[in-house]
N, C-alpha and C. Protein backbone atom coordinates (compact mmCIF):
# COMPACT_ATOMS: atom_id res chain seq x y z
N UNK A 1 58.24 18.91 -6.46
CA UNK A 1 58.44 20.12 -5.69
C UNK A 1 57.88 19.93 -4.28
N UNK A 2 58.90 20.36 -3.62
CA UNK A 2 58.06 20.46 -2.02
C UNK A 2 56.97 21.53 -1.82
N UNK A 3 56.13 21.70 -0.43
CA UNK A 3 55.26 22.47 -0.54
C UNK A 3 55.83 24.02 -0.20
N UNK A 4 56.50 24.21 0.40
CA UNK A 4 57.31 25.14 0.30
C UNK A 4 57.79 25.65 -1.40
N UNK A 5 58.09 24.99 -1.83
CA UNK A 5 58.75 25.86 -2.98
C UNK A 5 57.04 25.70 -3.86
N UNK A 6 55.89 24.90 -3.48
CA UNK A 6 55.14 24.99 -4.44
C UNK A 6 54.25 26.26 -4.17
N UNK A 7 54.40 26.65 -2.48
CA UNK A 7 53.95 27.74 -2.22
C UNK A 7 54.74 29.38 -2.69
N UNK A 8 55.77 28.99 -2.81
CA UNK A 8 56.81 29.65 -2.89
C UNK A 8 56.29 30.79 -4.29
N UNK A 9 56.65 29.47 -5.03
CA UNK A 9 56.60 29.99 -6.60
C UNK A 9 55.36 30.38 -7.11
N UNK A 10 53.87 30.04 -6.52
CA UNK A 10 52.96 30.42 -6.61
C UNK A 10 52.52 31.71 -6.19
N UNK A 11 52.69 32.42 -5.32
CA UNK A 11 53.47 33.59 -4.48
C UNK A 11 54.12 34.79 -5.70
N UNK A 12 55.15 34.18 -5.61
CA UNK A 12 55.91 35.01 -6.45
C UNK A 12 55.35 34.94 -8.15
N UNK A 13 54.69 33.77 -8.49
CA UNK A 13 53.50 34.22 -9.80
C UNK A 13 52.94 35.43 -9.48
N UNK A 14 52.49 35.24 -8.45
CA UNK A 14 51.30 36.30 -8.52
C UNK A 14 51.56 37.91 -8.51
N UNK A 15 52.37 37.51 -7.83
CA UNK A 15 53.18 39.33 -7.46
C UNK A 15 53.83 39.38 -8.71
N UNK A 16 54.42 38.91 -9.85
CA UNK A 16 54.93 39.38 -11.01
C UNK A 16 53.92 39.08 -12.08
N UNK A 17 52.81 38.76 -11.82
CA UNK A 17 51.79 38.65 -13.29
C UNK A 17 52.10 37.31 -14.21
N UNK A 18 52.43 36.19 -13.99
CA UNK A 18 52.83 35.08 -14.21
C UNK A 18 52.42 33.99 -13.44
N UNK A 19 51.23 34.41 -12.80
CA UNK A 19 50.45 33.57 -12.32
C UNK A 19 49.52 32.62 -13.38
N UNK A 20 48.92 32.98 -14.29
CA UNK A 20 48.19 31.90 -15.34
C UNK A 20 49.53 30.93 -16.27
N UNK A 21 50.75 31.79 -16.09
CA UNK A 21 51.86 30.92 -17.18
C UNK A 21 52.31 29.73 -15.78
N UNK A 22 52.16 29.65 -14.43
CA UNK A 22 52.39 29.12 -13.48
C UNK A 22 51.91 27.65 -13.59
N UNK A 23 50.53 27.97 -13.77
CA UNK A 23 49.34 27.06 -13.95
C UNK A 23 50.47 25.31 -14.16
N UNK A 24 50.31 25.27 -15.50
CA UNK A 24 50.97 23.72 -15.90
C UNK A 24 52.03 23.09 -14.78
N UNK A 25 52.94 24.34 -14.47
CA UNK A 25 54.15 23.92 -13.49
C UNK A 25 53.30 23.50 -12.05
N UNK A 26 52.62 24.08 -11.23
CA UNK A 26 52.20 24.07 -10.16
C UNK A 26 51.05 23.35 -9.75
N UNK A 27 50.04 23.32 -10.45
CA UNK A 27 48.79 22.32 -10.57
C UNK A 27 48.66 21.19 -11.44
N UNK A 28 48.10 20.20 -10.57
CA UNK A 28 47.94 18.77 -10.98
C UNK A 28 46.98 19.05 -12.37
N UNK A 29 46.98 18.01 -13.47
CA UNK A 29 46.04 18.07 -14.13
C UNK A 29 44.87 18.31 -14.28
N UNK A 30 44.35 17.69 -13.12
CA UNK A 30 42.38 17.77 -12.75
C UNK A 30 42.44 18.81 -11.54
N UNK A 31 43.40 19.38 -11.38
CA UNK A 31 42.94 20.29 -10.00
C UNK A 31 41.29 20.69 -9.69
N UNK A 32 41.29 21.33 -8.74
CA UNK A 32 39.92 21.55 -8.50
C UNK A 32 39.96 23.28 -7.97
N UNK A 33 39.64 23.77 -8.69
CA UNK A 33 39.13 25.00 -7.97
C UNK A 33 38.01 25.49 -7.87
N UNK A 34 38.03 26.49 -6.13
CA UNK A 34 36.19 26.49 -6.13
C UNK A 34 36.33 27.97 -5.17
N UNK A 35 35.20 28.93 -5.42
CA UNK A 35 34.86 30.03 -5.38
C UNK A 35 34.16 29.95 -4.39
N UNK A 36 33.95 31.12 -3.70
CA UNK A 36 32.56 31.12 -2.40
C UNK A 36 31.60 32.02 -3.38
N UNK A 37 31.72 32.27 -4.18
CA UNK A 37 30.34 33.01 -5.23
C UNK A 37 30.73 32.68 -6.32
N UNK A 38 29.44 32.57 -6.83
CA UNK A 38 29.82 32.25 -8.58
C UNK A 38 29.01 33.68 -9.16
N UNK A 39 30.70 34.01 -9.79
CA UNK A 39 30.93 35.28 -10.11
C UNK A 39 30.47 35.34 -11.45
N UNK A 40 30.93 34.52 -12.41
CA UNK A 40 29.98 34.94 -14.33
C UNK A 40 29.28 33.60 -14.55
N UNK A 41 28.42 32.89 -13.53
CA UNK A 41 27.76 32.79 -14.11
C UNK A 41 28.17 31.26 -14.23
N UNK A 42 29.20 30.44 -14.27
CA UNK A 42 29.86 28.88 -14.64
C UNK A 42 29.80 28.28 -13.53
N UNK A 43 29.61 28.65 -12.39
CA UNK A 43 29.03 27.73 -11.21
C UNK A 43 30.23 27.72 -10.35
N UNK A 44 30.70 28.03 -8.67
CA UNK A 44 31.49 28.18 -8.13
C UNK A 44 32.72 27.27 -8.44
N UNK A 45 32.70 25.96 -8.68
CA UNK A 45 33.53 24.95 -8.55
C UNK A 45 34.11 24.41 -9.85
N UNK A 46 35.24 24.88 -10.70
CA UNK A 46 35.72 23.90 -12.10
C UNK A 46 36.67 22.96 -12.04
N UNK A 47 36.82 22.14 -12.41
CA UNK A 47 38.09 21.02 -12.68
C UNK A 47 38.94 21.03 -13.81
N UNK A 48 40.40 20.73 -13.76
CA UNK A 48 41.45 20.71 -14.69
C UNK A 48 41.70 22.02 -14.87
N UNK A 49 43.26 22.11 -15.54
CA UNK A 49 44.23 23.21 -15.29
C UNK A 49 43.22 24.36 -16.47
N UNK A 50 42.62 23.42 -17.81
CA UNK A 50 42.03 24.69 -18.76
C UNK A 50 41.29 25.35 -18.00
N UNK A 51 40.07 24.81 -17.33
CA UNK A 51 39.12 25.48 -16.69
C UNK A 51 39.29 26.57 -15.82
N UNK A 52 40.96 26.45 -15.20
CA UNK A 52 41.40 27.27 -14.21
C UNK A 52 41.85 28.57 -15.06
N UNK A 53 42.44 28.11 -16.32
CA UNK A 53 43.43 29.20 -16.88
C UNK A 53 41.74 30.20 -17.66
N UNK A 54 41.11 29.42 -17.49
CA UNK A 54 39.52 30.16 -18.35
C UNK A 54 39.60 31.29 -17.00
N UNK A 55 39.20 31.04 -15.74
CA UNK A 55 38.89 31.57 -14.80
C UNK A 55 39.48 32.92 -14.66
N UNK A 56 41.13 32.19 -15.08
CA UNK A 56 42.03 33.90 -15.23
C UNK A 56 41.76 34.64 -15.84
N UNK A 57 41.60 34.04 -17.42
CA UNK A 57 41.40 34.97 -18.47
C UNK A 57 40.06 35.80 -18.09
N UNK A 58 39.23 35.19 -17.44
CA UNK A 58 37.97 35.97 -17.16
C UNK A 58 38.15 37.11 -16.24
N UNK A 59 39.10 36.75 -15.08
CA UNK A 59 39.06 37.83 -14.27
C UNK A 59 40.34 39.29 -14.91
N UNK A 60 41.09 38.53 -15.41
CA UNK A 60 41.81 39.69 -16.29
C UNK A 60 40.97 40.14 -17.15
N UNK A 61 40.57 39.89 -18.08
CA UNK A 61 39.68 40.50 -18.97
C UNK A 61 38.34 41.33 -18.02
N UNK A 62 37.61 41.10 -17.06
CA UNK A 62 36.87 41.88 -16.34
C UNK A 62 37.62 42.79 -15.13
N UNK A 63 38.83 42.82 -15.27
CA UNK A 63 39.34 43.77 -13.77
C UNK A 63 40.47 44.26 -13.61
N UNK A 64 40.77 45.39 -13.82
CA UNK A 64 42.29 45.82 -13.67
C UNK A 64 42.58 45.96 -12.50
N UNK A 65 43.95 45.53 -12.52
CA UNK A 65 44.22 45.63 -10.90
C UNK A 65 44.96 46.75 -10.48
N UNK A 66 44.80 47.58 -9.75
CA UNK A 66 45.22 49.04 -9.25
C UNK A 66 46.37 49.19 -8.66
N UNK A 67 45.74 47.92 -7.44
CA UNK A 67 47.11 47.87 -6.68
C UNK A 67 47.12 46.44 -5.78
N UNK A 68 48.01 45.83 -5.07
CA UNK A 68 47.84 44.33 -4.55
C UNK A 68 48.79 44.06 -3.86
N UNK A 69 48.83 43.18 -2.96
CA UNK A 69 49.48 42.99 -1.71
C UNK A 69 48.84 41.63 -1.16
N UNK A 70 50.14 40.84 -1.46
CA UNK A 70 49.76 39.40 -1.38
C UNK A 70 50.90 38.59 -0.14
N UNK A 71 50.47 38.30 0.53
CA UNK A 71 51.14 37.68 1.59
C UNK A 71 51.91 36.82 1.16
N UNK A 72 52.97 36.69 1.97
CA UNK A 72 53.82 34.94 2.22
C UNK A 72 52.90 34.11 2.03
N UNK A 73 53.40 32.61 1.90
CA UNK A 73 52.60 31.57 2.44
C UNK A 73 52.82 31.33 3.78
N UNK A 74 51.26 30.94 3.76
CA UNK A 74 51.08 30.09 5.35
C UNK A 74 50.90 29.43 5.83
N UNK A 75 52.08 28.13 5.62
CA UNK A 75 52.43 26.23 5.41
C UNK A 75 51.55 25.79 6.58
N UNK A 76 50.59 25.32 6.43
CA UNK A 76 49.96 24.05 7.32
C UNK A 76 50.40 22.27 7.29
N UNK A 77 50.84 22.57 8.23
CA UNK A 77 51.25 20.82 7.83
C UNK A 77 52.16 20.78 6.35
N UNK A 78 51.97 19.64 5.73
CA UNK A 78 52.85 19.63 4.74
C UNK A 78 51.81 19.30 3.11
N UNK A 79 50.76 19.72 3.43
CA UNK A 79 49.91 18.99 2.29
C UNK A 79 48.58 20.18 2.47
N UNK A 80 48.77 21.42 3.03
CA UNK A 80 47.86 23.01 2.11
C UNK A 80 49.30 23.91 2.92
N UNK A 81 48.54 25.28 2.29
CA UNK A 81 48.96 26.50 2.73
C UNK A 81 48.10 28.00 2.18
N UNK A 82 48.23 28.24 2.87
CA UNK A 82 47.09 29.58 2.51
C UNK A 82 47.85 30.90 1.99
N UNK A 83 47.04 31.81 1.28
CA UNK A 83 47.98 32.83 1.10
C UNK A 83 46.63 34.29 1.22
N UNK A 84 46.83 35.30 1.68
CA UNK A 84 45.99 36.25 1.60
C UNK A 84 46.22 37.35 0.75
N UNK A 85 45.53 37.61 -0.53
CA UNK A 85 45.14 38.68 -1.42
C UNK A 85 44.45 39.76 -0.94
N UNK A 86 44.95 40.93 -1.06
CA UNK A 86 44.06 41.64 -0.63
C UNK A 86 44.61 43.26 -2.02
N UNK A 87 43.29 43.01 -2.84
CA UNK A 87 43.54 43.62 -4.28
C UNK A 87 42.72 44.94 -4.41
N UNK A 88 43.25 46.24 -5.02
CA UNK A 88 42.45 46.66 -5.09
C UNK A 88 41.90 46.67 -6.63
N UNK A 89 40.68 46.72 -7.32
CA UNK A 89 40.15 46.47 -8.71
C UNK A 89 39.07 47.66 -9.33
N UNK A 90 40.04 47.89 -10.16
CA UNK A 90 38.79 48.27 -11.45
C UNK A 90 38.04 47.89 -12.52
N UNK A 91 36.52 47.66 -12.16
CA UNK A 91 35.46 46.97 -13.64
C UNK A 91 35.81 47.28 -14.70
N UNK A 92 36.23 46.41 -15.46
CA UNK A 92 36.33 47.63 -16.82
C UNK A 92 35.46 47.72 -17.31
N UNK A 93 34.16 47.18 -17.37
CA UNK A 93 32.89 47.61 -17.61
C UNK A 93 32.21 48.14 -17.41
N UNK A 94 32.16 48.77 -15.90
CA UNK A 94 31.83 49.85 -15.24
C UNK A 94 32.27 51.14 -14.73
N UNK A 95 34.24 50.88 -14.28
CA UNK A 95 34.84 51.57 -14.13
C UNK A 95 34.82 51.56 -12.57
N UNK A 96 33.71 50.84 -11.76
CA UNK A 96 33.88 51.39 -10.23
C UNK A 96 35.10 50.43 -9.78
N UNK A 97 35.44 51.07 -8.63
CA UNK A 97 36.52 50.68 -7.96
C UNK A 97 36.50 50.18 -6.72
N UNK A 98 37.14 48.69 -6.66
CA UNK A 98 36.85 48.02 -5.28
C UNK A 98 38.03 47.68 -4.92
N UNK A 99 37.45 47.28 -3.59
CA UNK A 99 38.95 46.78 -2.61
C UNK A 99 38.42 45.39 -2.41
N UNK A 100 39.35 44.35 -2.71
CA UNK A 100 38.61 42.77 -2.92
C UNK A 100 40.05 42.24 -1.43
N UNK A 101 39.30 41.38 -0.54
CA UNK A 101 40.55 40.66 0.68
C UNK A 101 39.96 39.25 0.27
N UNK A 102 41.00 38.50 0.19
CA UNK A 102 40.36 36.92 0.00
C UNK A 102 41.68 36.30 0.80
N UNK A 103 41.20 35.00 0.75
CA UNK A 103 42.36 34.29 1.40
C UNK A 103 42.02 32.73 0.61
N UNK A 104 42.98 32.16 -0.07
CA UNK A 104 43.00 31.04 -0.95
C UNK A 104 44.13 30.27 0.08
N UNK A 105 43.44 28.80 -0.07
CA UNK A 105 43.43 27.77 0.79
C UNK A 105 44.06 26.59 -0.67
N UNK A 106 45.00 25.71 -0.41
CA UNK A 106 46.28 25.41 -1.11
C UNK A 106 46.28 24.20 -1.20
N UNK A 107 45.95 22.81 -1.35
CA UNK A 107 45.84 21.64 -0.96
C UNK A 107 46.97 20.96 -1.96
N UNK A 108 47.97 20.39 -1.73
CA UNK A 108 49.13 19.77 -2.43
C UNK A 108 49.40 18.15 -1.99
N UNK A 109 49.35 17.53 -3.43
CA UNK A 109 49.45 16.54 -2.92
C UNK A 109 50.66 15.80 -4.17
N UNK A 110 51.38 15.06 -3.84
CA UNK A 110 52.12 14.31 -5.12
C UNK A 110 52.80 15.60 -5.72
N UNK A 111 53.59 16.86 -5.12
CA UNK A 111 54.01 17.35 -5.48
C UNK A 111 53.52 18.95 -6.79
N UNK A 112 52.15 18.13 -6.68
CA UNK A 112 51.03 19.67 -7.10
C UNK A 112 50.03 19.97 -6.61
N UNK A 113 49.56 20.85 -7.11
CA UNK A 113 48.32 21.97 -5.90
C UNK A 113 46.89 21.21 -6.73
N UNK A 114 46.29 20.16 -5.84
CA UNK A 114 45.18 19.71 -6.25
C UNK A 114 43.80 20.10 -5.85
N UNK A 115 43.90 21.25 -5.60
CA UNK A 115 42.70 21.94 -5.22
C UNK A 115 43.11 23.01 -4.55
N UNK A 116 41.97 24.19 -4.67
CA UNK A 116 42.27 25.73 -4.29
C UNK A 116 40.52 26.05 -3.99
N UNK A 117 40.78 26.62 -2.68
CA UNK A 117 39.37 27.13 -2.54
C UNK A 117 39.65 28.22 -1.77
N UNK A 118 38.54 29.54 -2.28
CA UNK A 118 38.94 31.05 -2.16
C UNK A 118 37.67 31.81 -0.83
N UNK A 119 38.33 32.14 0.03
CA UNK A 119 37.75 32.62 0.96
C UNK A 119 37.33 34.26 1.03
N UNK A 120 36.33 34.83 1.13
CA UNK A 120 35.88 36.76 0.78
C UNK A 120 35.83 36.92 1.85
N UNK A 121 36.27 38.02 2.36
CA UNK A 121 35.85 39.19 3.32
C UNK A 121 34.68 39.56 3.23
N UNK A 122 33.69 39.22 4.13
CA UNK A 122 32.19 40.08 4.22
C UNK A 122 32.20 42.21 4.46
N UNK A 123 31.73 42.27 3.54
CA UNK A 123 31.26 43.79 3.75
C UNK A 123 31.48 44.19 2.66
């Protein structure tokens, strides 16, 4: 896949909830993904596609999503692309309600996404 369609289809995972079934198609085996906070506790940074699909299940299982608005991609060169999330979430453990803006950074190489690192909005 080119990076275009790898951005493409990653994109359109997300906006239809078929973002964790994405996973195998779009990411290299050992991908790397890495957090600017480590959120439960497993340490900002995991490797390989399970570790990633753990990550989902964690944030689905801790957060309903209200409402979301996820940008195009935004092709750099031919090897990342960025995309900006900007979600709003409910704890289900707590119930409070946040507005989460991130921007995830895309690194593709050999035709899959070999690393993802997630950028927060301060405040």
């Amino acid at each position: 896949m080119t990076l275009s369609e790898i951005a493409a289809a990653l994109v359109d995972g997300c906006r239809s909830g078929e973002d964790t079934n994405n996973l195998p198609k779009l990411y290299a085996p050992d991908a790397v993904s890495v957090e600017a906070v480590d959120f439960d506790g497993s340490g900002r940074e995991v490797s390989g596609i399970a570790a990633i699909q753990g990550k989902h299940e964690w944030w689905n299982g801790a957060f309903e999503v209200l409402e979301q608005d996820i940008s195009d991609p935004y092709p750099h060169g031919d090897d990342r692309f960025a995309v900006r999330f900007r979600v709003k979430t409910r704890d289900r453990s707590s119930g409070a309600v946040d507005d989460m803006d991130e921007i995830g950074i895309y690194h593709v190489a050999d035709g899959k996404i070999v690393r993802e690192e997630f950028f927060y909005a301060l405040g």
